[in-house]
Protein backbone atom coordinates (compact mmCIF):
# COMPACT_ATOMS: atom_id res chain seq x y z
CA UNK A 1 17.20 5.99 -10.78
CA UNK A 2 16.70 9.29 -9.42
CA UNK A 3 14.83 8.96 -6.01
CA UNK A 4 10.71 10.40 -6.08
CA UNK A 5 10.86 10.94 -2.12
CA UNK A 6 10.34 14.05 -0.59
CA UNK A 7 11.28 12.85 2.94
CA UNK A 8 13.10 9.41 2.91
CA UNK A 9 10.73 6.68 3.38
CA UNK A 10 10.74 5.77 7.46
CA UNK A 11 9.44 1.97 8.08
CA UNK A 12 9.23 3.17 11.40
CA UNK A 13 7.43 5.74 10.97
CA UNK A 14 4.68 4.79 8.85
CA UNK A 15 4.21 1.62 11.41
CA UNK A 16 4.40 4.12 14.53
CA UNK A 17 1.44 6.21 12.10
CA UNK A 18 -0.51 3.27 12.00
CA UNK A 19 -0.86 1.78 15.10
CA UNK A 20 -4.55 0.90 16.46
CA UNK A 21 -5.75 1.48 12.68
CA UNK A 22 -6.70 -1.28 10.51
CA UNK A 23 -3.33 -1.69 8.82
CA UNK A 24 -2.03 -2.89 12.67
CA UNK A 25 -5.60 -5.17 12.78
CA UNK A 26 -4.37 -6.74 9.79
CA UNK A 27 -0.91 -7.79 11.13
CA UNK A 28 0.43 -5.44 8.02
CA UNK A 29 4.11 -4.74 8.04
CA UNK A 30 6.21 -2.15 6.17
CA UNK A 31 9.53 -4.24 4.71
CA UNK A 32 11.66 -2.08 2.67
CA UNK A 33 11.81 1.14 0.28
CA UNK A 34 14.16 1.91 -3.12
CA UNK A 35 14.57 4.91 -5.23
CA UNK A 36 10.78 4.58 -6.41
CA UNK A 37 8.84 1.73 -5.03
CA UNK A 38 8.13 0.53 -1.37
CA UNK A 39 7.32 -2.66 0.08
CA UNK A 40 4.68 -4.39 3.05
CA UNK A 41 3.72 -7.79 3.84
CA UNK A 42 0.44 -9.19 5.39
CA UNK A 43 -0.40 -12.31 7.13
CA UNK A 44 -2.46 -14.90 5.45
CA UNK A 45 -5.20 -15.50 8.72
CA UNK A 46 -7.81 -15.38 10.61
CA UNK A 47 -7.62 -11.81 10.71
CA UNK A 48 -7.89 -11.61 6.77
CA UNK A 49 -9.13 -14.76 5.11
CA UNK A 50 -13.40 -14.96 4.30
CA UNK A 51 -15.29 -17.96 5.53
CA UNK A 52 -13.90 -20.09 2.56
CA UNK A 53 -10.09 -19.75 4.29
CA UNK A 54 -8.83 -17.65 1.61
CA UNK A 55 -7.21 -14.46 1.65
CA UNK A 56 -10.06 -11.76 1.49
CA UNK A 57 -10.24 -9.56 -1.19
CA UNK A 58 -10.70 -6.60 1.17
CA UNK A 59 -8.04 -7.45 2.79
CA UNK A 60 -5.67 -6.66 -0.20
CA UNK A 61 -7.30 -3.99 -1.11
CA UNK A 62 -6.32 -2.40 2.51
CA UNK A 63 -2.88 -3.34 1.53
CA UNK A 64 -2.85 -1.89 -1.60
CA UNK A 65 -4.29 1.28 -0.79
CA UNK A 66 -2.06 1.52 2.59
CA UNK A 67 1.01 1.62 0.41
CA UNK A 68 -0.11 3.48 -2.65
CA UNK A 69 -1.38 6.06 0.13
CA UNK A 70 1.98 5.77 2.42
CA UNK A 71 4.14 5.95 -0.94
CA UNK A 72 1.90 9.22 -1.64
CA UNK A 73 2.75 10.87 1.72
CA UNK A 74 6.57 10.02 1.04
CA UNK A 75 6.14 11.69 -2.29
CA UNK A 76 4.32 15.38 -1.48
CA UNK A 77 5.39 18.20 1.45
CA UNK A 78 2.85 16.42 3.84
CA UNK A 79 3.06 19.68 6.55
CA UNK A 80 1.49 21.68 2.90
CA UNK A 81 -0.21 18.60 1.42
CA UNK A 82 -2.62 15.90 2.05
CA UNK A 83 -3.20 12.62 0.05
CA UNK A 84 -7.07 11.42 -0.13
CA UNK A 85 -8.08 8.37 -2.03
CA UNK A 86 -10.31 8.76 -5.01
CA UNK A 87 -10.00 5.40 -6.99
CA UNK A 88 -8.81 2.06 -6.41
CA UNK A 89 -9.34 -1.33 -8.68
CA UNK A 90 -7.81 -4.59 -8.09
CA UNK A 91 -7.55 -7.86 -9.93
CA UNK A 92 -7.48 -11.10 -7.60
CA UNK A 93 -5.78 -13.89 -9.65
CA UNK A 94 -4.49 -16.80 -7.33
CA UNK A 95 -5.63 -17.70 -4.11
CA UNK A 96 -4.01 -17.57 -1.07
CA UNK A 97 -4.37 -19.41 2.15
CA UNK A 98 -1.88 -19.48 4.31
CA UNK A 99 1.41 -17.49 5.03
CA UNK A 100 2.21 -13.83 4.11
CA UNK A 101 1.66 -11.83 0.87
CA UNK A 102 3.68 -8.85 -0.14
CA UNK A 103 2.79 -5.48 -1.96
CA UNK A 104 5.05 -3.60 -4.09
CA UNK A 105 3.72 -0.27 -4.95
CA UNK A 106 5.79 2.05 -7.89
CA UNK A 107 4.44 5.21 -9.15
CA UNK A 108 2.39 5.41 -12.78
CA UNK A 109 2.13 9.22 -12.54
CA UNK A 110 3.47 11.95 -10.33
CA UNK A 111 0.96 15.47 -10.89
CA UNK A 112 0.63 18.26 -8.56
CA UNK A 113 -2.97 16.88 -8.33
CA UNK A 114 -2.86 13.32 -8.19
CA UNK A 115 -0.90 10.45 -8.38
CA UNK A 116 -1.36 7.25 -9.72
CA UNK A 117 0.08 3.74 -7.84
CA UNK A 118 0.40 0.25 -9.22
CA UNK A 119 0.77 -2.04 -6.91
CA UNK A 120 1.20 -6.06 -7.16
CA UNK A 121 0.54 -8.13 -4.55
CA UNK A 122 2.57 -11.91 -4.60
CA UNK A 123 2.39 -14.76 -2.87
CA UNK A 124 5.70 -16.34 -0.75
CA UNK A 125 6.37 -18.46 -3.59
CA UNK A 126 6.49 -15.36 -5.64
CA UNK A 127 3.16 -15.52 -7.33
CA UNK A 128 0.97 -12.79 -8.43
CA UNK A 129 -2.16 -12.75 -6.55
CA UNK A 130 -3.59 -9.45 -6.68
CA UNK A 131 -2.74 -6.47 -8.91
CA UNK A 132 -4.28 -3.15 -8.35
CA UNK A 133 -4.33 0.60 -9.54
CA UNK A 134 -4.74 3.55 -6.81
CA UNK A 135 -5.61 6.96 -7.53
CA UNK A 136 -5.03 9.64 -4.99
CA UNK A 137 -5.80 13.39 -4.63
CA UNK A 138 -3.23 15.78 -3.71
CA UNK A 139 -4.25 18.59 -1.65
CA UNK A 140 -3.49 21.73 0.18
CA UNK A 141 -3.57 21.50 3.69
CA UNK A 142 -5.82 23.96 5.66
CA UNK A 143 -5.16 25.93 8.48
């Protein structure tokens, strides 16, 4: 597999980009990167469960988008470019309520004008609970 990276995907960086944002609120960390798909985890608790103790939809949407957006700034010249959300649609399909779930975003479609994510979220025993779609703009840069 021929790598889709522009710059080489740096877990450090994207978590020093993100700190006092709501992706460090959310206790949401970046794991690990491959030719063509990236990976972050999120706790399961009070900070993103809804009154019934489950995992908030929200709050994997915020995944979701954080790595379909991070994997889109990996992707384009980001001094030249800039990545701006346009669409994003999720599926919850198993509820979670305690411990960590993990994203895995790979691309759908690469343009010079947008790109397309898919992104599954799964629980720690490997169960799909969320799948989503993100579309993103790709931009010029001004100034």
């Amino acid at each position: 597999m021929t790598p889709i990276w522009h710059i080489e995907p740096s877990l450090e960086w994207f978590t020093k980009s993100h700190e006092k944002t709501a992706v460090s609120h959310l206790g949401i960390e970046f794991l690990d990167a491959g030719p063509d798909w990236m990976t972050a985890r999120m706790p399961v608790d009070a900070r993103t469960v809804q009154p019934m103790g489950l995992l908030h939809g929200g709050a994997s949407v915020l995944l979701a988008e954080t790595l379909g957006s991070v994997a889109s700034v990996a992707v384009v010249d980001f001094d030249k470019q800039v990545i701006v959300g346009q669409e994003i649609n999720a599926n919850h399909l198993r509820p979670v309520s305690s411990g960590w779930v993990t994203g895995e975003v790979r691309p759908i479609h690469l343009g010079r004008r947008s790109h397309v994510w898919a992104i599954e979220i799964r629980d720690e025993a490997g169960k799909l609970t969320c799948i989503s779609r993100l579309t993103v703009a790709v931009m010029a840069r001004e100034g």
